[in-house]
N, C-alpha and C. Protein backbone atom coordinates (compact mmCIF):
# COMPACT_ATOMS: atom_id res chain seq x y z
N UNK A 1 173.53 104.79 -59.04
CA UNK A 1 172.90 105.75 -58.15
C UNK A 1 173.30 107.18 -58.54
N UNK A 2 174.65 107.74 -58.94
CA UNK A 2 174.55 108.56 -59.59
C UNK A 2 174.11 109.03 -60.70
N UNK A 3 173.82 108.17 -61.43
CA UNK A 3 173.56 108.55 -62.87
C UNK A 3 172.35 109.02 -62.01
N UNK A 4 171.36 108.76 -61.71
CA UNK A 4 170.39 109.49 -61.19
C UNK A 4 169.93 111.09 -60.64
N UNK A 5 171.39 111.05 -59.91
CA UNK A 5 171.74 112.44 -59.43
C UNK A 5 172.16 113.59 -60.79
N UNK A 6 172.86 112.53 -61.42
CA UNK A 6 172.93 113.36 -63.07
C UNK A 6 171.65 114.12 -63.83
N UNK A 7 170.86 112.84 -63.40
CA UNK A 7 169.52 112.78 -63.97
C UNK A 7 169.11 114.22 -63.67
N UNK A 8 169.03 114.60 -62.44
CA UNK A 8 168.45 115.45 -62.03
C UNK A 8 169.20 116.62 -62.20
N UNK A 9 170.05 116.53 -62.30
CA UNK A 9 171.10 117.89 -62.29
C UNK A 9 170.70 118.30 -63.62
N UNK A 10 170.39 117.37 -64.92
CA UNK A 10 170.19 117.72 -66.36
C UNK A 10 168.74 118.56 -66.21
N UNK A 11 167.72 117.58 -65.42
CA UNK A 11 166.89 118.24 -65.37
C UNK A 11 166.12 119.31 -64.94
N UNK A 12 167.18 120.19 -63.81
CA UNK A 12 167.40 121.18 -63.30
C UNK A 12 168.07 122.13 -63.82
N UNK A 13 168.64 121.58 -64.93
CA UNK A 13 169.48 122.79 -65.57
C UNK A 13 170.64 123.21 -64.55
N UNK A 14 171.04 122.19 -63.20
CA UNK A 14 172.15 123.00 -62.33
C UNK A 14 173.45 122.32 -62.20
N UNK A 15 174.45 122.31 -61.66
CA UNK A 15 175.78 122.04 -61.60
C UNK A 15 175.60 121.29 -59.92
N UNK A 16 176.46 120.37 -60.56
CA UNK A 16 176.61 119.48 -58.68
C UNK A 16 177.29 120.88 -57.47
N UNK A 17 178.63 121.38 -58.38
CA UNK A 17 178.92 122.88 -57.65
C UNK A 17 177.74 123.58 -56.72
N UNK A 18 176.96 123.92 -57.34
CA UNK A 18 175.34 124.83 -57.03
C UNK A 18 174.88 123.98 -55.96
N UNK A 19 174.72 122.88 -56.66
CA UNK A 19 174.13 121.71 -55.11
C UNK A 19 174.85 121.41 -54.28
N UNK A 20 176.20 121.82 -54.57
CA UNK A 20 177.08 121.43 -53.21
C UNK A 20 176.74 122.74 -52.34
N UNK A 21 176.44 123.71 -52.74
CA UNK A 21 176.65 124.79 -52.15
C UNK A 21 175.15 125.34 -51.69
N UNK A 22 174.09 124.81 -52.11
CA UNK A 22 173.20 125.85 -51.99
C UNK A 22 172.51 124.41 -50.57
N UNK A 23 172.69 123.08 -50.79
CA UNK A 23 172.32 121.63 -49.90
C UNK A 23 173.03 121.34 -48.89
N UNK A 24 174.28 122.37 -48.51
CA UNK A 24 175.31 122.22 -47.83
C UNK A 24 176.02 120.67 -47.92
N UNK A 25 176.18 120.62 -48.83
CA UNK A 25 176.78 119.15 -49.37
C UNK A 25 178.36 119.36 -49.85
N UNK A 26 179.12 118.61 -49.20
CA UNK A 26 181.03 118.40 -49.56
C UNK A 26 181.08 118.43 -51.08
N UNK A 27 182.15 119.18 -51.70
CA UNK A 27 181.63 118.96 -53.12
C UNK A 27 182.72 117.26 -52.99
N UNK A 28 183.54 117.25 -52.18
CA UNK A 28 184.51 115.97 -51.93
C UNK A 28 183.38 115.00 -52.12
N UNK A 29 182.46 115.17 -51.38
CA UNK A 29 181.11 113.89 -51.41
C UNK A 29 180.74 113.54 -52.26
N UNK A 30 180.17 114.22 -52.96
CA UNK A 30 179.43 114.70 -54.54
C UNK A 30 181.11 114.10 -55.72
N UNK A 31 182.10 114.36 -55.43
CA UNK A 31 183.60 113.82 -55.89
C UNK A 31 183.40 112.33 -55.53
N UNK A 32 183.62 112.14 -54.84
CA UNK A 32 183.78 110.65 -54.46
C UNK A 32 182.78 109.83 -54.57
N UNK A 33 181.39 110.24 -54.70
CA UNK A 33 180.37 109.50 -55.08
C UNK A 33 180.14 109.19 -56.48
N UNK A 34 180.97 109.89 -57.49
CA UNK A 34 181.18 110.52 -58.93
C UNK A 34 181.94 109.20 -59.26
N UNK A 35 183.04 109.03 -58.74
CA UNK A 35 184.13 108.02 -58.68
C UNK A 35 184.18 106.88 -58.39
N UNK A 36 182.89 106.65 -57.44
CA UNK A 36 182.89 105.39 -57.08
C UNK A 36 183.69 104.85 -55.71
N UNK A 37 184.29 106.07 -54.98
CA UNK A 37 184.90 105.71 -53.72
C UNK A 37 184.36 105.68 -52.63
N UNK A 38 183.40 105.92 -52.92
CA UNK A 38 182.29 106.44 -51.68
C UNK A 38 181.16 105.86 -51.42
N UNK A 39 179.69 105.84 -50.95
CA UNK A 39 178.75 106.71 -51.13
C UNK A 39 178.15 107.55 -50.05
N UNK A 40 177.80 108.48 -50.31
CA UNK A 40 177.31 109.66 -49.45
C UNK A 40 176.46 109.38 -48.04
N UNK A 41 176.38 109.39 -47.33
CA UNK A 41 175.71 109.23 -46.04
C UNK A 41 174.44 109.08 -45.97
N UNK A 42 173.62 108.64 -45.56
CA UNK A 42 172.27 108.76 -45.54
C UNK A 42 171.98 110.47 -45.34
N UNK A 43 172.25 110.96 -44.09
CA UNK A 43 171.96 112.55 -43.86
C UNK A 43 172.69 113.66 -45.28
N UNK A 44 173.41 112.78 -46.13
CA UNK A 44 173.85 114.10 -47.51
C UNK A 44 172.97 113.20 -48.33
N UNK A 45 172.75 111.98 -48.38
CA UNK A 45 171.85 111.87 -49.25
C UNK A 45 169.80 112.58 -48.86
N UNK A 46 169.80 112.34 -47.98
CA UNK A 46 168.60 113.16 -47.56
C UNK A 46 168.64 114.74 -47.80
N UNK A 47 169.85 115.53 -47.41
CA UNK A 47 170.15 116.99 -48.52
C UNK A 47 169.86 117.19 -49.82
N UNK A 48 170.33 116.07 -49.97
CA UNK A 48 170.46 115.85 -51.54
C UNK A 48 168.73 115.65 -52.27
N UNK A 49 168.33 114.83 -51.51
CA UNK A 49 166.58 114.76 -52.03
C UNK A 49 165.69 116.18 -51.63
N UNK A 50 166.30 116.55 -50.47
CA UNK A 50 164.89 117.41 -50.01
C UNK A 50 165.60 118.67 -50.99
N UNK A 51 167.05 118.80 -51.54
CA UNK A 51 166.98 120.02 -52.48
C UNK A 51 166.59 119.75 -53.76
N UNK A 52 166.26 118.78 -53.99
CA UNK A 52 165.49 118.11 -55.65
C UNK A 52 163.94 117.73 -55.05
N UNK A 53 163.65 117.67 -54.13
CA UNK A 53 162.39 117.34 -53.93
C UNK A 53 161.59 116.23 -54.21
N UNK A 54 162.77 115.19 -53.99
CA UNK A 54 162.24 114.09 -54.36
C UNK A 54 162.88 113.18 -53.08
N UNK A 55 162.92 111.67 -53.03
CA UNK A 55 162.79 111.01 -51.90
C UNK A 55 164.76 110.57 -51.63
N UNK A 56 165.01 110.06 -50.88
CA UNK A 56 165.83 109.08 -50.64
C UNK A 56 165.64 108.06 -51.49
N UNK A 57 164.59 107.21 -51.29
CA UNK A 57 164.49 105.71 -52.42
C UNK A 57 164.48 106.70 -54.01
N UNK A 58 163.75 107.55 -54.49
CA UNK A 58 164.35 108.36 -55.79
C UNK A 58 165.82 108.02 -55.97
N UNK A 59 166.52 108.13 -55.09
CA UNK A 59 167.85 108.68 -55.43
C UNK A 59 168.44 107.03 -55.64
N UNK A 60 168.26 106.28 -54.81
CA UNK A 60 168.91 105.17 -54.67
C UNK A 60 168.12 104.41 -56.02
N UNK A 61 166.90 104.37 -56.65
CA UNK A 61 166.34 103.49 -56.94
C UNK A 61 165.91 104.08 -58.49
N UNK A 62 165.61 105.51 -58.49
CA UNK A 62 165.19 105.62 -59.17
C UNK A 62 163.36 105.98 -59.33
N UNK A 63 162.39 105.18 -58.58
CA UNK A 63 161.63 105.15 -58.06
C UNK A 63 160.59 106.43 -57.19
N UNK A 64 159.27 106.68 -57.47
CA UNK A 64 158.85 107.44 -56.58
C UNK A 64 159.52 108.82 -56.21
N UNK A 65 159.61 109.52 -57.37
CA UNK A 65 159.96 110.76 -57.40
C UNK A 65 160.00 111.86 -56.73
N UNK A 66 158.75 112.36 -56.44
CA UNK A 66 157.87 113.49 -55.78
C UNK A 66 157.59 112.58 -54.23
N UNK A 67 157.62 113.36 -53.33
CA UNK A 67 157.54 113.56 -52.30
C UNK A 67 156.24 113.28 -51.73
N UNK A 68 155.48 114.16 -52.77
CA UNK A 68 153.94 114.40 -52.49
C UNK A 68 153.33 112.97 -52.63
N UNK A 69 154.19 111.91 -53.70
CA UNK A 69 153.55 111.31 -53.93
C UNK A 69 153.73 110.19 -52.78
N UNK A 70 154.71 110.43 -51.85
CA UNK A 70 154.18 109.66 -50.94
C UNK A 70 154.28 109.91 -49.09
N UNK A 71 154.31 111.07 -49.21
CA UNK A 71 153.73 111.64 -48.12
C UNK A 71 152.88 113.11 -47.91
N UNK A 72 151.59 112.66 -46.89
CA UNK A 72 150.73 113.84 -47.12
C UNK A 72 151.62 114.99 -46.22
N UNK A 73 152.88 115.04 -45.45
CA UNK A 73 153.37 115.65 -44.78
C UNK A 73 153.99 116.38 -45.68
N UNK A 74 154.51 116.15 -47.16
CA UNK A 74 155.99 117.16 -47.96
C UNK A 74 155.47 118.41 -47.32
N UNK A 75 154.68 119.13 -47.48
CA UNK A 75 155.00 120.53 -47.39
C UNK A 75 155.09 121.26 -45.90
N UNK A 76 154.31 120.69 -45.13
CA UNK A 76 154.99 121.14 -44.14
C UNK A 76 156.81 120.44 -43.64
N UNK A 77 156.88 119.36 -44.48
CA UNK A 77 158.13 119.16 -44.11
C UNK A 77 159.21 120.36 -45.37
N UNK A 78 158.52 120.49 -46.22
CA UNK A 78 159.36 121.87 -46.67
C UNK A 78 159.25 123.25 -46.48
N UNK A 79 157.92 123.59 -45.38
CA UNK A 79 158.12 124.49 -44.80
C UNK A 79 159.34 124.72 -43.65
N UNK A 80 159.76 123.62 -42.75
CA UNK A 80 160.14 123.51 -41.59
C UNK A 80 161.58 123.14 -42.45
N UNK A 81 161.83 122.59 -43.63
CA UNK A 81 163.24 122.88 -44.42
C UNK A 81 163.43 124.53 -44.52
N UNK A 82 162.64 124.69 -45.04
CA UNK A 82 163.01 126.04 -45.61
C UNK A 82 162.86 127.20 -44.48
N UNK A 83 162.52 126.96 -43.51
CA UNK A 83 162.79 127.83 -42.56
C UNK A 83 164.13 128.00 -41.12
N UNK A 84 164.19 126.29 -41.27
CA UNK A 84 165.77 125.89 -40.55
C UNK A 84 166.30 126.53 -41.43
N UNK A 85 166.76 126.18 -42.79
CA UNK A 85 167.84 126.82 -43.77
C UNK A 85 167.94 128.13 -43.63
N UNK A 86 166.99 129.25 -43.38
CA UNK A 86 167.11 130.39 -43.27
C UNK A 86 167.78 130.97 -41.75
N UNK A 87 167.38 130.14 -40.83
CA UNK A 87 167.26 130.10 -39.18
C UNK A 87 169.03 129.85 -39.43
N UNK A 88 169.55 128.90 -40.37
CA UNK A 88 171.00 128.64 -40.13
C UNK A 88 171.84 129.85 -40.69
N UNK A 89 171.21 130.33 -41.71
CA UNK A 89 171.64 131.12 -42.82
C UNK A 89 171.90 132.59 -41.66
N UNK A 90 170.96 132.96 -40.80
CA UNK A 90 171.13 133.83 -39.55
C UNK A 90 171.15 133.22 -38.31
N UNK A 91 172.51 132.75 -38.64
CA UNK A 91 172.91 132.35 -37.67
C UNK A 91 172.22 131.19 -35.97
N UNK A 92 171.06 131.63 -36.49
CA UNK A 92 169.77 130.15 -35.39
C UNK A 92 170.17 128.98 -35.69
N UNK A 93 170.68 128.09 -34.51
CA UNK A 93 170.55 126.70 -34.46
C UNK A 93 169.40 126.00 -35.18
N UNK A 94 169.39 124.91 -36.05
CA UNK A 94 168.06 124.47 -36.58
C UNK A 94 167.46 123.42 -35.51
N UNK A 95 168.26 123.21 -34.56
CA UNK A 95 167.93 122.32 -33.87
C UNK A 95 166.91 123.46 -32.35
N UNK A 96 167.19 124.78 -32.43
CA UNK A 96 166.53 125.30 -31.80
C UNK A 96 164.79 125.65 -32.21
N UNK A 97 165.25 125.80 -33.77
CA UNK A 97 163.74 125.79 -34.44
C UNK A 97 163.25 124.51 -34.11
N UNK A 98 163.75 123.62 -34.18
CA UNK A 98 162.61 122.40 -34.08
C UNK A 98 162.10 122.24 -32.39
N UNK A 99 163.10 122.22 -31.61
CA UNK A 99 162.53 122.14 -30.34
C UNK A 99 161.12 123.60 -29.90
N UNK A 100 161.49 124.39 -30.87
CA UNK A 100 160.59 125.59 -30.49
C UNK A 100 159.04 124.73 -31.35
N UNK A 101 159.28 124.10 -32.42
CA UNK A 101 158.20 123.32 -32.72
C UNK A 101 157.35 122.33 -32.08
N UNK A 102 158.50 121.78 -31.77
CA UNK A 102 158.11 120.32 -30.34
C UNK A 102 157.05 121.13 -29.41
N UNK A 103 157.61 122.36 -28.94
CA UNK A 103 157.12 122.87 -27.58
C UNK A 103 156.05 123.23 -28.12
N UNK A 104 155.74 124.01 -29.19
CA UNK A 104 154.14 124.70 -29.70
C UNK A 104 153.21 123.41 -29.56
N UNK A 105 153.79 121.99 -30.47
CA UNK A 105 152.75 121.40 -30.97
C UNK A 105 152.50 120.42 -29.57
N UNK A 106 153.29 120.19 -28.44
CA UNK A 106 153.00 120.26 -26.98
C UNK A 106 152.26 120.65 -26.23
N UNK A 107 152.19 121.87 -26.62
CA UNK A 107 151.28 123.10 -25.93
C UNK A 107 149.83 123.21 -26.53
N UNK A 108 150.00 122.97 -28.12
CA UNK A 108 148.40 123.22 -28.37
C UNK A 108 147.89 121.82 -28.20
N UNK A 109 148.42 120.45 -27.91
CA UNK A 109 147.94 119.32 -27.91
C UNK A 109 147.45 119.59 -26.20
N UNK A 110 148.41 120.27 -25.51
CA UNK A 110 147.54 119.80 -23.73
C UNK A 110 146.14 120.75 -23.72
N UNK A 111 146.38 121.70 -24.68
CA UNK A 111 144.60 122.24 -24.64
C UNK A 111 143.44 121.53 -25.15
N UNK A 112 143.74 120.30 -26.09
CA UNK A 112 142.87 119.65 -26.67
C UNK A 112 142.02 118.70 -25.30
């Protein structure tokens, strides 16, 4: 399962360091998953895909790479990444962005 994560790090041209830091990922995690003492959580492995852009089963399997390729949702689900990340980055709960989502898509559904 790591060699995979390797995979991608080669093919990114980036350092697990960078991904520990930019995915909010333990570099201890990313250590111990290296080693074999571990493996990473479902929620750091899901960090771990949505900052490569590829799936959970990618990571574990190898398998089904792209996102796109199997959901018509990726981009709004990487809009609503990439806007928690910023929302955290200043200081906003991400869990406040999403409930502010809940409530919109609430609101325009009782007008339908």
């Amino acid at each position: 399962m790591y060699e995979i994560f390797e995979q991608l790090l080669q093919k990114h041209n980036i350092t697990p360091y960078k991904v520990s830091k930019e995915a909010g990922v333990t570099q201890t995690a990313l250590s111990n998953w290296k080693s074999g003492r571990s493996t990473p959580t479902t929620k750091t492995l899901q960090k771990i895909a949505d900052y490569f852009g590829v799936t959970i089963d990618y990571l574990l399997s190898g398998e089904n790479e792209s996102k796109e390729k199997k959901s018509p949702y990726s981009d709004l689900q990487g809009i609503y990444l990439s806007y928690a990340k910023e929302a955290q980055d200043n200081g906003i709960d991400p869990d406040d962005i999403k409930l502010a989502l809940e409530t919109i898509i609430k609101l325009r559904g009782d007008k339908k």
